[in-house]
N, C-alpha and C. Protein backbone atom coordinates (compact mmCIF):
# COMPACT_ATOMS: atom_id res chain seq x y z
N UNK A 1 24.60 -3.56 13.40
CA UNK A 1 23.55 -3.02 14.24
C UNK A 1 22.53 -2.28 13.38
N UNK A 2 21.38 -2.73 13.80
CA UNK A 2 19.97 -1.67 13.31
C UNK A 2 20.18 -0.83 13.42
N UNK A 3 19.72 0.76 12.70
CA UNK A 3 19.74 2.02 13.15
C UNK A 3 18.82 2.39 12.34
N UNK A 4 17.64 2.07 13.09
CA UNK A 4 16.17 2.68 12.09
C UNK A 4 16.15 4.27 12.33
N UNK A 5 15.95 4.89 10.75
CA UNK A 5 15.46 6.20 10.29
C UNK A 5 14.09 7.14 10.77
N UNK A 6 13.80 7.01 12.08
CA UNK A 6 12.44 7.15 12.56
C UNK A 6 11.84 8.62 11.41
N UNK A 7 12.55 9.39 11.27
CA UNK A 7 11.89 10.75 10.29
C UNK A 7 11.51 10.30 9.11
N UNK A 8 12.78 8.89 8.62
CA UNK A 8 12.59 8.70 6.84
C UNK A 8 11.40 7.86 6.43
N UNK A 9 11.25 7.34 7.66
CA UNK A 9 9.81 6.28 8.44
C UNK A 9 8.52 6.86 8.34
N UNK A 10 8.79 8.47 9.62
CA UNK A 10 7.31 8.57 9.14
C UNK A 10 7.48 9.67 8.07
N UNK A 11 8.12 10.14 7.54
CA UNK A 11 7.84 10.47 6.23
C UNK A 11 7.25 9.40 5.01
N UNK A 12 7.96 8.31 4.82
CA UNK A 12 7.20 7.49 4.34
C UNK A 12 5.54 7.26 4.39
N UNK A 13 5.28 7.31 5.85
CA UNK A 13 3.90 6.69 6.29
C UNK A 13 2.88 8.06 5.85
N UNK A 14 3.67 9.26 5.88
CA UNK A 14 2.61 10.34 5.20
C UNK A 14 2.91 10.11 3.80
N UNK A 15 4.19 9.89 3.49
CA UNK A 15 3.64 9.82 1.75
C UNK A 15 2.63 8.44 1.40
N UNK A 16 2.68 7.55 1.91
CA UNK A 16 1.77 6.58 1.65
C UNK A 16 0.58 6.95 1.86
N UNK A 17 -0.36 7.69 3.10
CA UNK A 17 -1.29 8.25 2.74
C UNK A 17 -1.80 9.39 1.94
N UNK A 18 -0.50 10.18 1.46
CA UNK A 18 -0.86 11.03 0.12
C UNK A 18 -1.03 10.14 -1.01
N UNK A 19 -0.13 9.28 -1.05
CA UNK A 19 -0.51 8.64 -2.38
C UNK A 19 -1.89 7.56 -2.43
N UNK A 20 -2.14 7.16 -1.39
CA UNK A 20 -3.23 6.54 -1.14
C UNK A 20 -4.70 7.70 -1.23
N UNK A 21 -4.50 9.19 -0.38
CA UNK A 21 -5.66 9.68 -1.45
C UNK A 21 -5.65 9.97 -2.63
N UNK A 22 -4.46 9.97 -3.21
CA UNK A 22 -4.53 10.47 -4.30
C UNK A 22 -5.05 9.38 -5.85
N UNK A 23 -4.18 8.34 -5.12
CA UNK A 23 -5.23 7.09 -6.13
C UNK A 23 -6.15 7.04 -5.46
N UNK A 24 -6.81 6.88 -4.36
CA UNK A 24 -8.05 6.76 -4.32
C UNK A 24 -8.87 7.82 -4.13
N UNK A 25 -8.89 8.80 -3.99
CA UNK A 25 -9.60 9.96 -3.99
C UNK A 25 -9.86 10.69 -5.56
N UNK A 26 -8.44 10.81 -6.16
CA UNK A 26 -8.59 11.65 -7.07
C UNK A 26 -8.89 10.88 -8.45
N UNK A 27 -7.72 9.83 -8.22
CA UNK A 27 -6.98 9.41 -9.80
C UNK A 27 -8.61 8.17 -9.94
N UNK A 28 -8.58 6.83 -9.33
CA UNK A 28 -9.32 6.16 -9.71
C UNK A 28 -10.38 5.85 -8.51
N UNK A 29 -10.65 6.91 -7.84
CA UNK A 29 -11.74 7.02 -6.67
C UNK A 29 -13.26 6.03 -7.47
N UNK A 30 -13.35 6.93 -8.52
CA UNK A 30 -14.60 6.36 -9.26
C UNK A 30 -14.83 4.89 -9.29
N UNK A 31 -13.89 5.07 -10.09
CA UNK A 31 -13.39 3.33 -11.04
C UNK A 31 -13.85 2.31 -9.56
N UNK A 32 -12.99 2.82 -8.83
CA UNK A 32 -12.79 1.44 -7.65
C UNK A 32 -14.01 1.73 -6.90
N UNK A 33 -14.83 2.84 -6.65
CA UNK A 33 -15.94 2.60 -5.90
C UNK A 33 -17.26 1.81 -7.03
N UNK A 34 -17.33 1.86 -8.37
CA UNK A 34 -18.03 1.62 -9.09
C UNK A 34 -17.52 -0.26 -8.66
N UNK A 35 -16.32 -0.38 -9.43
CA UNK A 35 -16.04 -1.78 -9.43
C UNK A 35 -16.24 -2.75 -7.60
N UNK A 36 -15.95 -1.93 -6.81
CA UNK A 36 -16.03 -2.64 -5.39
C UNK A 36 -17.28 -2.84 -5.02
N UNK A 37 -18.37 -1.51 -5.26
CA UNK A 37 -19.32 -1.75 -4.77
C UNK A 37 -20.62 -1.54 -5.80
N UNK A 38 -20.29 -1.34 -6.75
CA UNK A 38 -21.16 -1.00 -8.14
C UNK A 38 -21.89 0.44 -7.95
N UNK A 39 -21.57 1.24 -6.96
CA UNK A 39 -22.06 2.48 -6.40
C UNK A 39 -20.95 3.69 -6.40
N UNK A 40 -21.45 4.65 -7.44
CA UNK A 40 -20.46 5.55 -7.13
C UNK A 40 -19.63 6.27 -5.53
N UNK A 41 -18.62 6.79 -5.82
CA UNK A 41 -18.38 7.16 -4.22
C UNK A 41 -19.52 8.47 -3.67
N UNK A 42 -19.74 9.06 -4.21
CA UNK A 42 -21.28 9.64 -3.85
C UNK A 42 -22.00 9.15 -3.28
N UNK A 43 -22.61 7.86 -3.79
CA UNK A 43 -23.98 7.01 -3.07
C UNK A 43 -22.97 6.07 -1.53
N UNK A 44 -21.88 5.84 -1.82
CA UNK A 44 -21.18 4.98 -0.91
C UNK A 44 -21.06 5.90 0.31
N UNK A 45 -20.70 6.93 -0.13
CA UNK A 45 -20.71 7.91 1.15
C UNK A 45 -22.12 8.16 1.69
N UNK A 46 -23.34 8.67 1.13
CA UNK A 46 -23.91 8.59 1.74
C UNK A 46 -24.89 7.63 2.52
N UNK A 47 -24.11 6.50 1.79
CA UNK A 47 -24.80 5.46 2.76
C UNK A 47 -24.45 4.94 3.62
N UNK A 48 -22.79 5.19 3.98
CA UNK A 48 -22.23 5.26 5.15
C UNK A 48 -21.06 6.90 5.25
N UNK A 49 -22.06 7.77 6.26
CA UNK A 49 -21.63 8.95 6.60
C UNK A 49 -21.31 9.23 7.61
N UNK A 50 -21.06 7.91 8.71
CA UNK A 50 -20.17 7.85 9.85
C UNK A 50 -19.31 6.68 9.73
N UNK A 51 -18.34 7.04 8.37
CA UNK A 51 -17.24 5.87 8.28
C UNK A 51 -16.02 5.40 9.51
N UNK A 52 -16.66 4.44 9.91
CA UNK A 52 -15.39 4.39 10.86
C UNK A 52 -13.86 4.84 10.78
N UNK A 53 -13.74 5.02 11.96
CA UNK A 53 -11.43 5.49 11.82
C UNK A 53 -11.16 4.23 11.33
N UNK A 54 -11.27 3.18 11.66
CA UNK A 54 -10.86 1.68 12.18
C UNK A 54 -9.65 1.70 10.81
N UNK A 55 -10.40 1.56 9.56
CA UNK A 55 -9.39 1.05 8.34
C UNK A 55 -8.16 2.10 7.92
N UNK A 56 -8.65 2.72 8.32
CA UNK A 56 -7.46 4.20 8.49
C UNK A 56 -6.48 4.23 9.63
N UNK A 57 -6.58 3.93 10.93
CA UNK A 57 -5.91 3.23 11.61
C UNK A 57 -5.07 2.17 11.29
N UNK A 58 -5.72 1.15 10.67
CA UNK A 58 -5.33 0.02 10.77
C UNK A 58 -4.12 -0.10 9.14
N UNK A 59 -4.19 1.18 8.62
CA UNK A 59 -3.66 1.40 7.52
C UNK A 59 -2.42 2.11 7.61
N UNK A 60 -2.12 2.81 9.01
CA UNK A 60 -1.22 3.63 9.43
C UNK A 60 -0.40 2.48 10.20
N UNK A 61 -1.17 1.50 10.92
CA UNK A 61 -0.40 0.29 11.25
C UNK A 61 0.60 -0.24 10.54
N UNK A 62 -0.19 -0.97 9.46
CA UNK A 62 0.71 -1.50 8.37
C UNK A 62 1.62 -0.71 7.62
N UNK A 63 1.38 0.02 7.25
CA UNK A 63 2.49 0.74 6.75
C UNK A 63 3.48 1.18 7.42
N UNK A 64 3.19 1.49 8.85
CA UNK A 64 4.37 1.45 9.58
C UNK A 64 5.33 0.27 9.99
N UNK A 65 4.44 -0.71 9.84
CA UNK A 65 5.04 -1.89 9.81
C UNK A 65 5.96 -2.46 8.94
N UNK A 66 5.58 -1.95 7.56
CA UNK A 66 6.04 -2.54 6.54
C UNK A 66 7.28 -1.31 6.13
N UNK A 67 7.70 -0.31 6.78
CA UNK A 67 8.34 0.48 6.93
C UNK A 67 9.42 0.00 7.88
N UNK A 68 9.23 -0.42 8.80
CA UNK A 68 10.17 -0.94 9.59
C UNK A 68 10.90 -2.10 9.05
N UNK A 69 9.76 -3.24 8.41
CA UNK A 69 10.37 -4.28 7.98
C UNK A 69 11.73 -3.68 6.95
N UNK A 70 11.12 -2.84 5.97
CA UNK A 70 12.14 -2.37 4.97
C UNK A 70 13.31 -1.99 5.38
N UNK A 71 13.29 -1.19 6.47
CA UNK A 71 14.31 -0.75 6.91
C UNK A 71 15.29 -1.68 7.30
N UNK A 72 14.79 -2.25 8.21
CA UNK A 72 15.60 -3.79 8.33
C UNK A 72 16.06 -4.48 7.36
N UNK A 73 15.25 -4.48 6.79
CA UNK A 73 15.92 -5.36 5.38
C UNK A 73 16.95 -4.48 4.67
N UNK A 74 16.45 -3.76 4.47
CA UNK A 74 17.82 -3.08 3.19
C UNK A 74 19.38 -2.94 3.77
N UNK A 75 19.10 -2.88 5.34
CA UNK A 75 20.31 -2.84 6.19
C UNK A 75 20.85 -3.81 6.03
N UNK A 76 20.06 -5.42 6.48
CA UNK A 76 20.37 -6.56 6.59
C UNK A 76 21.33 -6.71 4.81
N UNK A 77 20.64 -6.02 3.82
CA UNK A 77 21.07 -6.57 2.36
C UNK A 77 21.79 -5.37 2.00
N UNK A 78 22.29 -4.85 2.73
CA UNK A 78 23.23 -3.54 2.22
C UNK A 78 22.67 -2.89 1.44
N UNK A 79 21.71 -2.46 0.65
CA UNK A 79 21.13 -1.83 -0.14
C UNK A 79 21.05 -0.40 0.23
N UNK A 80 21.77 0.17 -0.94
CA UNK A 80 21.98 2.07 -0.68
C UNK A 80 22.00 2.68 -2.12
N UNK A 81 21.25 2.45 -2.91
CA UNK A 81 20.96 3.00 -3.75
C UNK A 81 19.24 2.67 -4.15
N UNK A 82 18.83 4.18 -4.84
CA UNK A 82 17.33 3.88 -4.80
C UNK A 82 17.32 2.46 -6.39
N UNK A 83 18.08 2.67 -7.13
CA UNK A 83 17.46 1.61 -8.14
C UNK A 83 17.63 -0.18 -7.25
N UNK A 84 18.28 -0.19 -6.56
CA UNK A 84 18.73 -1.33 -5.81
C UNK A 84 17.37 -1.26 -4.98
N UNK A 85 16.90 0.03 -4.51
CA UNK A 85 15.81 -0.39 -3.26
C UNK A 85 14.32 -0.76 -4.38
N UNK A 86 14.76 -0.01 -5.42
CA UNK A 86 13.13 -0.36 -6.22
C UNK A 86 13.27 -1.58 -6.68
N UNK A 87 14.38 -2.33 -6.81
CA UNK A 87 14.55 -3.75 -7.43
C UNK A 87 13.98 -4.59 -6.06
N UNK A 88 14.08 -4.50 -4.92
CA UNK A 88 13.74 -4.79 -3.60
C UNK A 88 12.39 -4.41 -4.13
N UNK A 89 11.67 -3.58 -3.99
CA UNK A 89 10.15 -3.40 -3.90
C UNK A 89 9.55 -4.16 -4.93
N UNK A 90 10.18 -4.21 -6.31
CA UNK A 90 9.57 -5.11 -6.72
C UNK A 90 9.60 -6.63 -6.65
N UNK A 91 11.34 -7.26 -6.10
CA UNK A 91 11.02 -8.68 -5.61
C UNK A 91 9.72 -8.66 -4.46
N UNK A 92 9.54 -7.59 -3.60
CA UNK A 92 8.76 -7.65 -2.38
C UNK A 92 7.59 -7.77 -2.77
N UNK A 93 7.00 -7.04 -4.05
CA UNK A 93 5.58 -7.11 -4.66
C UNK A 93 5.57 -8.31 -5.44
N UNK A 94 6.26 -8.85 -6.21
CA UNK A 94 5.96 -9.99 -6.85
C UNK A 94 5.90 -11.25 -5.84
N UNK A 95 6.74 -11.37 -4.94
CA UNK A 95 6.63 -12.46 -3.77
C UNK A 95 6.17 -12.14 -2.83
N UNK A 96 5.37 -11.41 -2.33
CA UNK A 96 4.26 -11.27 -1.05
C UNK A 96 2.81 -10.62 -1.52
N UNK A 97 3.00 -9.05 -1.54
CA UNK A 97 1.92 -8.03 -2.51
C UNK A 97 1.35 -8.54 -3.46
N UNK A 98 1.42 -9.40 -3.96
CA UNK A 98 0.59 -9.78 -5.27
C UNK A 98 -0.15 -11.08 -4.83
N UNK A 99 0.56 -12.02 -3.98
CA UNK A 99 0.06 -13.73 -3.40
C UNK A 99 -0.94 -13.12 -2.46
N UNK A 100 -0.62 -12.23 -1.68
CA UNK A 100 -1.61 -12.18 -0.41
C UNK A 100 -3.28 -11.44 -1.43
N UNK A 101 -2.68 -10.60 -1.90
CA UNK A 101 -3.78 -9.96 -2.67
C UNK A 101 -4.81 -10.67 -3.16
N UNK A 102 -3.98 -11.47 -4.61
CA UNK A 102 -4.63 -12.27 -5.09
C UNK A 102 -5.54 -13.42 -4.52
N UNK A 103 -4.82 -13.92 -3.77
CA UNK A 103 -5.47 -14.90 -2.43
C UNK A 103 -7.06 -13.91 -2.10
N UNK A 104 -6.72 -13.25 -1.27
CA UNK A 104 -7.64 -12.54 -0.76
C UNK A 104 -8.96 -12.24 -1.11
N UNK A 105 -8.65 -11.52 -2.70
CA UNK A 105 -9.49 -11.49 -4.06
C UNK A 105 -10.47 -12.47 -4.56
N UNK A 106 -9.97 -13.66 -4.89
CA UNK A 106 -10.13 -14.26 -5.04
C UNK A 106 -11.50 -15.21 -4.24
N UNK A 107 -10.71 -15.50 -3.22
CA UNK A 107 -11.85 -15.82 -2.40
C UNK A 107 -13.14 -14.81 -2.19
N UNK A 108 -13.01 -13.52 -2.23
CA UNK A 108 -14.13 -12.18 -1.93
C UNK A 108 -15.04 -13.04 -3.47
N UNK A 109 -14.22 -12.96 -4.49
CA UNK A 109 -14.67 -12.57 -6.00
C UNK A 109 -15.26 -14.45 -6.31
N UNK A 110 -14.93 -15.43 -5.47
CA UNK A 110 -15.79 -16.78 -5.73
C UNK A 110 -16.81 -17.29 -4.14
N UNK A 111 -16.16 -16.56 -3.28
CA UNK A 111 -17.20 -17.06 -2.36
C UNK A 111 -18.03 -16.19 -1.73
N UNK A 112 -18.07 -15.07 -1.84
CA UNK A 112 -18.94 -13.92 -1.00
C UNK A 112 -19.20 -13.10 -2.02
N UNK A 113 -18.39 -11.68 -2.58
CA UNK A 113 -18.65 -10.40 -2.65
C UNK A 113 -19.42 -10.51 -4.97
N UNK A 114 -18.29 -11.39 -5.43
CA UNK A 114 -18.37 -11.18 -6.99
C UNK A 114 -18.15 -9.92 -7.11
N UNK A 115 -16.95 -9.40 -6.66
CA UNK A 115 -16.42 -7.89 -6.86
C UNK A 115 -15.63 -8.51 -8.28
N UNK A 116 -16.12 -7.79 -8.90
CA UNK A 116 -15.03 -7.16 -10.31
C UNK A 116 -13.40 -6.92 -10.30
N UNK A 117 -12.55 -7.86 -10.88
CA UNK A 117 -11.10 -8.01 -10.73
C UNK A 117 -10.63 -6.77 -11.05
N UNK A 118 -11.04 -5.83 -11.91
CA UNK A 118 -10.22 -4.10 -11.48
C UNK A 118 -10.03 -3.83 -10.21
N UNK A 119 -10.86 -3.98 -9.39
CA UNK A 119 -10.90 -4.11 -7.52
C UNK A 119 -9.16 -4.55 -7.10
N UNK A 120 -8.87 -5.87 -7.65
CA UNK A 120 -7.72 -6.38 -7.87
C UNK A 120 -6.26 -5.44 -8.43
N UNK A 121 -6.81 -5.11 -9.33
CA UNK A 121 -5.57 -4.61 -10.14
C UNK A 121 -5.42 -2.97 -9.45
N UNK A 122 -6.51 -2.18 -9.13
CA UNK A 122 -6.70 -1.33 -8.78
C UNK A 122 -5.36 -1.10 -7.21
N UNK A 123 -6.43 -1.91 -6.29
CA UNK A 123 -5.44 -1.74 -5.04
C UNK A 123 -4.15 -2.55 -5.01
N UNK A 124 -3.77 -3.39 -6.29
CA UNK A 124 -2.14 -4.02 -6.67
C UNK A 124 -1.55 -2.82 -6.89
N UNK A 125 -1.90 -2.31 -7.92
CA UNK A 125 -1.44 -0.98 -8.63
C UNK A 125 -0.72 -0.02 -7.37
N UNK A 126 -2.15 0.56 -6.32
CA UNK A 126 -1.60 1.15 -5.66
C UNK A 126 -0.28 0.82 -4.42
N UNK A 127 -0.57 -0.79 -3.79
CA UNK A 127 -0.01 -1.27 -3.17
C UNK A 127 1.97 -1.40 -3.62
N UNK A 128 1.88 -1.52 -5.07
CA UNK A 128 2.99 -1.52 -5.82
C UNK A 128 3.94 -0.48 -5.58
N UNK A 129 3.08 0.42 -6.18
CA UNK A 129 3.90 1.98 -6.03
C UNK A 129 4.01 1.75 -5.06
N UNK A 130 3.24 2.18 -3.65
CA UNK A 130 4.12 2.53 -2.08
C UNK A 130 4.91 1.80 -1.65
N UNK A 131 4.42 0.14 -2.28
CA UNK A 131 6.04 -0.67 -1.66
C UNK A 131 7.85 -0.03 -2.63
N UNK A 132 7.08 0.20 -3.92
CA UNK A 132 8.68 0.83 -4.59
C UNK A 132 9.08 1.91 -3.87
N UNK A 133 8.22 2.86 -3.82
CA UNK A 133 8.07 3.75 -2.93
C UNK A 133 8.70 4.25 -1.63
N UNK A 134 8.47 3.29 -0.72
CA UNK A 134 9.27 2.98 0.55
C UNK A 134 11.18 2.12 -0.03
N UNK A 135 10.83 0.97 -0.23
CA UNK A 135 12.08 0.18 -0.37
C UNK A 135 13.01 1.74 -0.99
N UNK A 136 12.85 2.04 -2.11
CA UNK A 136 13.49 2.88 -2.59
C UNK A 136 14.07 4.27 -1.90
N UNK A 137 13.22 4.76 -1.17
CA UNK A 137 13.48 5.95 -0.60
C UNK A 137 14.36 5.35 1.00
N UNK A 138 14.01 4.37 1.54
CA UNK A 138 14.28 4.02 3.15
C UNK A 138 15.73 2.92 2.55
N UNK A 139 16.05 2.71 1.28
CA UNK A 139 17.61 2.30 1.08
C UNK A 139 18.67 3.61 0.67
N UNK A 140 17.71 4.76 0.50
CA UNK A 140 19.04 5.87 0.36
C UNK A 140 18.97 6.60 1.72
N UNK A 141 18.04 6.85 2.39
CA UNK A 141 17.99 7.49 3.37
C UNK A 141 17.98 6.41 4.54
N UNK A 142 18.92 6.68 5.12
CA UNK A 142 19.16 5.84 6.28
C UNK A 142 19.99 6.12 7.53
N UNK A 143 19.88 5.82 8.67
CA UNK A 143 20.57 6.58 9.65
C UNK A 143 22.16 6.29 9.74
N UNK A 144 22.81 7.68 9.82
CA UNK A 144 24.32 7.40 9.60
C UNK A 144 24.87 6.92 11.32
């Protein structure tokens, strides 16, 4: 039987948005607003200064989603140790996180945008960590 961790859950979903401002706000805010849009985050902000909720929403979605999936999974694969759950995050990033990305990229960077592949490596990077992140923490903590 399932017995999802609803606290270890949304604890997760706030550390994913700490770590999400923190690479993007603090650590490589610059880098990725220069490379995404060739405009520092200064000029990006003020040229849109009523940023929609929408991607922030839709960011609390997924990650809750992908929180649940984990959970399920590590149950389904017995997994109870964090080096076992980060070995999980990284099969999970090399076979999903990286194809969908790249896909994605790709097409922006040959048929529309010609965004700069740091753009790429940038939000892999971050996407990486929170999937080790989660797998790791939601295979030791789990509901007894």
């Amino acid at each position: 039987m399932i017995r999802h961790n609803y606290l270890a859950i949304t604890v997760m979903v706030i550390a994913n948005m700490l770590v999400g401002f923190i690479w993007y706000g603090l650590v490589f805010g610059e880098v990725w607003s220069q490379a995404a849009f060739g405009k520092s985050v200064a000029e990006v902000q003020a040229a849109n200064p009523d940023m929609s909720p929408v991607p922030y929403i839709v960011n609390v979605i997924s990650i809750i989603c992908t929180c649940f999936f984990v959970s399920w999974l590590v149950q389904k694969l017995n997994i109870v140790t964090f080096n076992d759950g980060l070995k999980l995050g990284l099969a999970i990033s090399i076979g999903t996180v990286f194809p969908v990305l790249a896909t994605h990229y790709a097409f922006l960077q040959y048929a529309f945008a010609k965004q700069d592949y740091s753009v790429l490596w940038l939000d892999l990077g971050m996407s990486v960590v929170c999937t080790l992140l989660i797998c790791g923490v939601l295979a030791v903590w789990r509901k007894k």
